[in-house]
Protein backbone atom coordinates (compact mmCIF):
# COMPACT_ATOMS: atom_id res chain seq x y z
CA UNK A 1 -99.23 -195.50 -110.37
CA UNK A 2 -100.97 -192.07 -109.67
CA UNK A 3 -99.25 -191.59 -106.24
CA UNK A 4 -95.50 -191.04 -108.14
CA UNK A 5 -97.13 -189.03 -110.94
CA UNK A 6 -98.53 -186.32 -108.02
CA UNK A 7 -95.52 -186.56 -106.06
CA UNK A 8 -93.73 -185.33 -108.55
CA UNK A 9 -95.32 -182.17 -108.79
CA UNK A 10 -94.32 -179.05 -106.38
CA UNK A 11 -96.82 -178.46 -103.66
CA UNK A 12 -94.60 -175.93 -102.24
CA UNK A 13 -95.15 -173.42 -104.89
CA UNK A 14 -96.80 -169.84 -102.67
CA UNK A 15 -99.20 -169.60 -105.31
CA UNK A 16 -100.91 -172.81 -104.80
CA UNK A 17 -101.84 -171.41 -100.69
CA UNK A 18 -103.20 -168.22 -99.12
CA UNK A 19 -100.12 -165.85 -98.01
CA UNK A 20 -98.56 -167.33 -95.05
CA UNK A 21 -100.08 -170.56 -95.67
CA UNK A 22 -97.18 -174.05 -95.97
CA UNK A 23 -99.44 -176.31 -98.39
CA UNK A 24 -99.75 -180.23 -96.53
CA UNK A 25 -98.04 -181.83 -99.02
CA UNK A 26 -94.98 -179.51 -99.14
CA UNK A 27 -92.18 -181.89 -98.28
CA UNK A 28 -95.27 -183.65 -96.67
CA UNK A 29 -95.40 -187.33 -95.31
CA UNK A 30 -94.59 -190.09 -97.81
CA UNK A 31 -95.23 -192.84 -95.02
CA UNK A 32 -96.65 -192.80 -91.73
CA UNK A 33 -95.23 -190.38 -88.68
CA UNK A 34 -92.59 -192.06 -86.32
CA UNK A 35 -96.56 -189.95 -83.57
CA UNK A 36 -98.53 -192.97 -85.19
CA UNK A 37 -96.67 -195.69 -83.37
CA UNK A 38 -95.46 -199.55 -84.44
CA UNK A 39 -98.63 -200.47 -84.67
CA UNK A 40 -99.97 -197.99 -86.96
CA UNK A 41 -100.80 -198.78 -91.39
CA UNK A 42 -102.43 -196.80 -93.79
CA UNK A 43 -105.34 -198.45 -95.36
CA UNK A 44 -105.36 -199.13 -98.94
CA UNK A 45 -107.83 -197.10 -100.93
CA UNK A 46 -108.41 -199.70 -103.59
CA UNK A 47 -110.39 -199.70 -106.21
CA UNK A 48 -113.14 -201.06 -104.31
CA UNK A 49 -112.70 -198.71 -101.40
CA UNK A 50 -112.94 -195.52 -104.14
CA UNK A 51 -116.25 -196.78 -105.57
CA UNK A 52 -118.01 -196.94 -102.05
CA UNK A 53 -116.88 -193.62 -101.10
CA UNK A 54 -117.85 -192.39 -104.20
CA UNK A 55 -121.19 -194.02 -104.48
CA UNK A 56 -122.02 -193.28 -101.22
CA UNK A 57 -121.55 -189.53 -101.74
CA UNK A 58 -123.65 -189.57 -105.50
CA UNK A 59 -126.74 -191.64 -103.50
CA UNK A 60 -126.84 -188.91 -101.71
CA UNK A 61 -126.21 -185.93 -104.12
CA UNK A 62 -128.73 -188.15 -106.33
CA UNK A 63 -131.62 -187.64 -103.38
CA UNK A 64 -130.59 -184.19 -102.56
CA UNK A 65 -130.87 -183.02 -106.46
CA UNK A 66 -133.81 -184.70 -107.15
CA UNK A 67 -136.02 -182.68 -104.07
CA UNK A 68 -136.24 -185.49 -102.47
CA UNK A 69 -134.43 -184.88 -99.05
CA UNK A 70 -136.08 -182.93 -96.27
CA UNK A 71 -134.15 -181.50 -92.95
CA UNK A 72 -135.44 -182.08 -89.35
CA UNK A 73 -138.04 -179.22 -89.62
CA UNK A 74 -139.32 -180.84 -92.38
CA UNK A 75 -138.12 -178.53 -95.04
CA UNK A 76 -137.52 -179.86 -98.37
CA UNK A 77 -134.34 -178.81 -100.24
CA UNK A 78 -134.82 -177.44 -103.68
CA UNK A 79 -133.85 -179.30 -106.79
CA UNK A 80 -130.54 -178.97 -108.06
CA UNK A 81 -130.28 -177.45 -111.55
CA UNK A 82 -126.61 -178.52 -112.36
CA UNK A 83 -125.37 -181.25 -109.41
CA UNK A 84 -122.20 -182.78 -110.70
CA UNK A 85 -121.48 -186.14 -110.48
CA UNK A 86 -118.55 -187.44 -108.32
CA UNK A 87 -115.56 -189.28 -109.43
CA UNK A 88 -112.67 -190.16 -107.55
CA UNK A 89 -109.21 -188.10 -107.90
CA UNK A 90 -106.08 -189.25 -107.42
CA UNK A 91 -104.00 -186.00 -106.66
CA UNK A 92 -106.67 -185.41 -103.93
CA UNK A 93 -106.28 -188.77 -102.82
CA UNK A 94 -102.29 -188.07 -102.42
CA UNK A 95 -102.84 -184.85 -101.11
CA UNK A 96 -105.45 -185.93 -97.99
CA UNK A 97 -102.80 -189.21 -97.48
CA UNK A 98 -100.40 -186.54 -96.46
CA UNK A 99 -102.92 -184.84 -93.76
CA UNK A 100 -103.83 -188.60 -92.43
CA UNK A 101 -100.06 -189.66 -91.99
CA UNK A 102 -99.56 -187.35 -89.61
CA UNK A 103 -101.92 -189.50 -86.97
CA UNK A 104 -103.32 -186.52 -85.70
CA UNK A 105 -107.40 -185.15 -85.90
CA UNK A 106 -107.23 -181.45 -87.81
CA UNK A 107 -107.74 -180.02 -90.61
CA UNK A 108 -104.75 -178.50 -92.81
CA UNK A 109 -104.46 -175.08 -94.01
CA UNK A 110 -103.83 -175.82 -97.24
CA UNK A 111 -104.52 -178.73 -99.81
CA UNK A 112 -105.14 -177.04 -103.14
CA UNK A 113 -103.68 -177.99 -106.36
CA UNK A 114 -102.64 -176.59 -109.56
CA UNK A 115 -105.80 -176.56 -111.54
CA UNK A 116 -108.08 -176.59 -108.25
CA UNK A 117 -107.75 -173.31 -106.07
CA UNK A 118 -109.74 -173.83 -103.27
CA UNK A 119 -110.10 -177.58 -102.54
CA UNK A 120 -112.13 -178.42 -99.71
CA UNK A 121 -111.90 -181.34 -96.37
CA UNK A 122 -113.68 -183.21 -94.25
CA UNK A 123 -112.12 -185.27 -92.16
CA UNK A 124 -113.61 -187.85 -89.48
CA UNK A 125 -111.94 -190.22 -86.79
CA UNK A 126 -113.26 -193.27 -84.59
CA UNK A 127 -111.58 -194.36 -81.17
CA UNK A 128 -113.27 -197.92 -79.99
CA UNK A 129 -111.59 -200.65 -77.65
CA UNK A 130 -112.84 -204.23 -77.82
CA UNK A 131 -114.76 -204.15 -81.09
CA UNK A 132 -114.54 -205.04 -84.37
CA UNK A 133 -115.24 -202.76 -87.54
CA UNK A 134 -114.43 -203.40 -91.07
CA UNK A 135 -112.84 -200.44 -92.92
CA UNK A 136 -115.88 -200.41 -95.32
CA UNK A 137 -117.96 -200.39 -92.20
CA UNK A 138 -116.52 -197.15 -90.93
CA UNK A 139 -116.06 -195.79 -94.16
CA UNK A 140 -120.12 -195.54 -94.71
CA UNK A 141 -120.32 -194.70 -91.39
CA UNK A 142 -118.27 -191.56 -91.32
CA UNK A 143 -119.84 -190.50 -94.62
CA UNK A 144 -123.54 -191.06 -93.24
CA UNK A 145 -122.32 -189.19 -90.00
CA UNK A 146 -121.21 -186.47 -92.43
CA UNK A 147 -124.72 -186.46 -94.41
CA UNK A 148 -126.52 -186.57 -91.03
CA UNK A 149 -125.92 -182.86 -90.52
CA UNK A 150 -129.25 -182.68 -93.19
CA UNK A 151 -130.91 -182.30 -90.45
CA UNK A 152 -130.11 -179.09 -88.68
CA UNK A 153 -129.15 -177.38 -92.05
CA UNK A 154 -131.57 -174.80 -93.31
CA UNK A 155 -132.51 -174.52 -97.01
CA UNK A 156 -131.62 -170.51 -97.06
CA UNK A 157 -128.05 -171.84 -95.96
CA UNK A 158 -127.79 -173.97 -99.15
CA UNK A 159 -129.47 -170.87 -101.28
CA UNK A 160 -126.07 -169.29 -99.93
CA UNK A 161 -123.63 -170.69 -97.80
CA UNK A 162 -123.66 -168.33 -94.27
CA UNK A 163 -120.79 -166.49 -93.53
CA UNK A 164 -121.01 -165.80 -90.14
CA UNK A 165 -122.60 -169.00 -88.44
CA UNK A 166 -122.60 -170.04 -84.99
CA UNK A 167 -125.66 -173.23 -84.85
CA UNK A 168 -124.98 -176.69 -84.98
CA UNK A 169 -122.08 -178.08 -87.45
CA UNK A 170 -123.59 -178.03 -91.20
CA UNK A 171 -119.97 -177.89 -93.34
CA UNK A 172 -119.79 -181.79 -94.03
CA UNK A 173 -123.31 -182.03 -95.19
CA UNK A 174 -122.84 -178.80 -97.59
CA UNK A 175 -119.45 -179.81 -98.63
CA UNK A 176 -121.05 -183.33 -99.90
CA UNK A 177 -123.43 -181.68 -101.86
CA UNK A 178 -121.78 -178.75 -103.70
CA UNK A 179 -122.97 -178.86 -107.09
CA UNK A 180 -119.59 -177.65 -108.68
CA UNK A 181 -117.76 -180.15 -106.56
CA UNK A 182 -116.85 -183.24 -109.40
CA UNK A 183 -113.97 -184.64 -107.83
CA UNK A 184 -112.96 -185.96 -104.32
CA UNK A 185 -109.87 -188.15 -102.88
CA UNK A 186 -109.51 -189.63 -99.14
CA UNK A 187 -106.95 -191.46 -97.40
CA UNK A 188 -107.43 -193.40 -93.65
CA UNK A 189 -104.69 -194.58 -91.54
CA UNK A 190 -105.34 -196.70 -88.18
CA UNK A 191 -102.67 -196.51 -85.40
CA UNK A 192 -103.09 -196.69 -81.32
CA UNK A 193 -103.40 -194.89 -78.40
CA UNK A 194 -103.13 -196.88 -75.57
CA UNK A 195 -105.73 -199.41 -75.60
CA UNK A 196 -107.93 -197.67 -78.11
CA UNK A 197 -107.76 -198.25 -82.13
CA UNK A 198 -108.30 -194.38 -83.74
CA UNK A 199 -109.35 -194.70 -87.32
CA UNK A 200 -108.67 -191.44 -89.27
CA UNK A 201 -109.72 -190.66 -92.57
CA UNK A 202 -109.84 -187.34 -94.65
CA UNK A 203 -111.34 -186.54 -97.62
CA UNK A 204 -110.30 -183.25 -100.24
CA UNK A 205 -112.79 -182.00 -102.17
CA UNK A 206 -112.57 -180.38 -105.86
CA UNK A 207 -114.06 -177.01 -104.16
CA UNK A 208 -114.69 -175.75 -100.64
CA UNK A 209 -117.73 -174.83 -99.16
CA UNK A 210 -117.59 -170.79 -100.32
CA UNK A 211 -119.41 -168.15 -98.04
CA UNK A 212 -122.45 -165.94 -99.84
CA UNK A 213 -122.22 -168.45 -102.76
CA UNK A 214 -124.70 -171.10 -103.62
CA UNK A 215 -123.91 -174.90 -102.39
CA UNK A 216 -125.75 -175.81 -105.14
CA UNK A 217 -128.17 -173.75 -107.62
CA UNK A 218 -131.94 -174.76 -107.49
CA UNK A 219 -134.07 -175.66 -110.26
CA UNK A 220 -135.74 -178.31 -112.51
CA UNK A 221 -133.66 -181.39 -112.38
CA UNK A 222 -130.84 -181.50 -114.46
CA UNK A 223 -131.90 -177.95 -116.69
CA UNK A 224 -128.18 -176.68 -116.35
CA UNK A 225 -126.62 -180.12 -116.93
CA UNK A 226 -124.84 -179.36 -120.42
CA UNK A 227 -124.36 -183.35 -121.17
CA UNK A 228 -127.53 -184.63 -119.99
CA UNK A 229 -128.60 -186.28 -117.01
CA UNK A 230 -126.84 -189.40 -115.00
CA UNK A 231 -128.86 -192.60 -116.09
CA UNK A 232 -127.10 -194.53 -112.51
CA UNK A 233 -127.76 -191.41 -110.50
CA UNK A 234 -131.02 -189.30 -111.24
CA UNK A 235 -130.31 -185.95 -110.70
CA UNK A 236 -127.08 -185.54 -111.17
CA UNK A 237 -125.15 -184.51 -114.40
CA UNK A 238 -123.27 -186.98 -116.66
CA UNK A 239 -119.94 -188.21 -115.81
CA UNK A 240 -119.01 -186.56 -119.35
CA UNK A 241 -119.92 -182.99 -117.59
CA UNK A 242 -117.47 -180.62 -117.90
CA UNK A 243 -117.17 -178.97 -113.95
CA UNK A 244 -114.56 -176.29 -113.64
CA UNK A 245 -114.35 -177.45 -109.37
CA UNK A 246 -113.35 -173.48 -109.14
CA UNK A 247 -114.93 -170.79 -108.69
């Protein structure tokens, strides 16, 4: 299984975070935190699971690439030259599992691994009482809560990500749509707080959103793609594209 394979590798090596940084899966959580309570599980991410979260995120990498999504001003984003594909990632997945044991909403310092240096997160979390949700249900809803944030982002702000920023919250939205972002892996655990379910999930990303860089470089369709386009996904590059997820 992937999960032993990733555990056996050393998260705790300094290299692998920014000086004074303790990486989340460093000695991290193996099974849920004595916080989450009795009641608390981790939710499988089957195979099942993996393919909506990824499909979800390359419908909507697919409509961003090909020009065809505007923001609430009615600005069209620019084509994307190069937009990778996403696949799923197991060491990611391990790595966010580690954040979501913990039962508590934040984001971790540091989640990077060997081969990608600056892996980036989004998490998410849903507290209802007396209603009834299926995990794919919240799953496409966090994710379309995540894309929502189209709508106050600014094309100049994908042309190059700002670095000092202080409008509405646009970092989910640009993190879903980084071209040289190829790989992603989530976890979700459910546990209780009193009368209320929380649902928690967190996703790691091959590469963060990185300030004065392009999300993702505009032009025709596809031009950059070195294997050709996505047949399943206009737009986007061929699953057989070779994406560094560094910079």
């Amino acid at each position: 299984m992937a999960i032993s394979q990733t555990q056996a590798n050393n998260y705790c090596y300094p290299s692998l975070c920014s000086s004074g940084d303790s990486h989340i899966a460093c000695n991290g959580l193996t099974t849920l935190s004595s916080n989450c309570g009795a009641d608390a599980s981790e939710v499988t991410m089957c195979s099942t699971k993996q393919q909506l979260i990824v499909d979800l995120h390359n419908k909507i990498r697919s409509k961003v690439a090909m020009g065809q999504q505007y923001n609430g001003a009615n600005q069209r984003f620019s084509q994307a030259a190069r937009m990778a594909t996403m696949q799923w990632d197991p060491e990611l997945a391990y790595i966010a599992a580690t954040n979501a044991r913990r039962c508590v909403f934040g984001h971790d310092r540091c989640h990077n691994t060997a081969t990608m240096k600056y892996v980036g997160q989004n998490i998410a979390i849903k507290s209802y009482y007396g209603m009834t949700f299926s995990n794919e249900e919240l799953l496409t809803g966090f994710i379309n809560n995540w894309f929502s944030e189209y709508k106050v982002t600014m094309p100049h702000q994908i042309a190059s990500y700002p670095a000092t920023y202080r409008g509405p919250t646009i970092g989910h939205f640009t993190q879903m749509v980084s071209d040289e972002t190829s790989r992603i892996g989530c976890a979700m655990v459910s546990y209780k707080r009193g009368n209320y379910i929380n649902k928690l999930f967190v996703c790691n990303y091959g590469l963060t959103n990185i300030i004065n860089h392009p999300v993702y470089v505009a032009g025709n369709v596809c031009s950059r793609c070195n294997s050709g386009c996505n047949s399943q996904y206009p737009g986007l590059c061929s699953t057989s594209e070779i994406v560094r997820n560094n910079i």
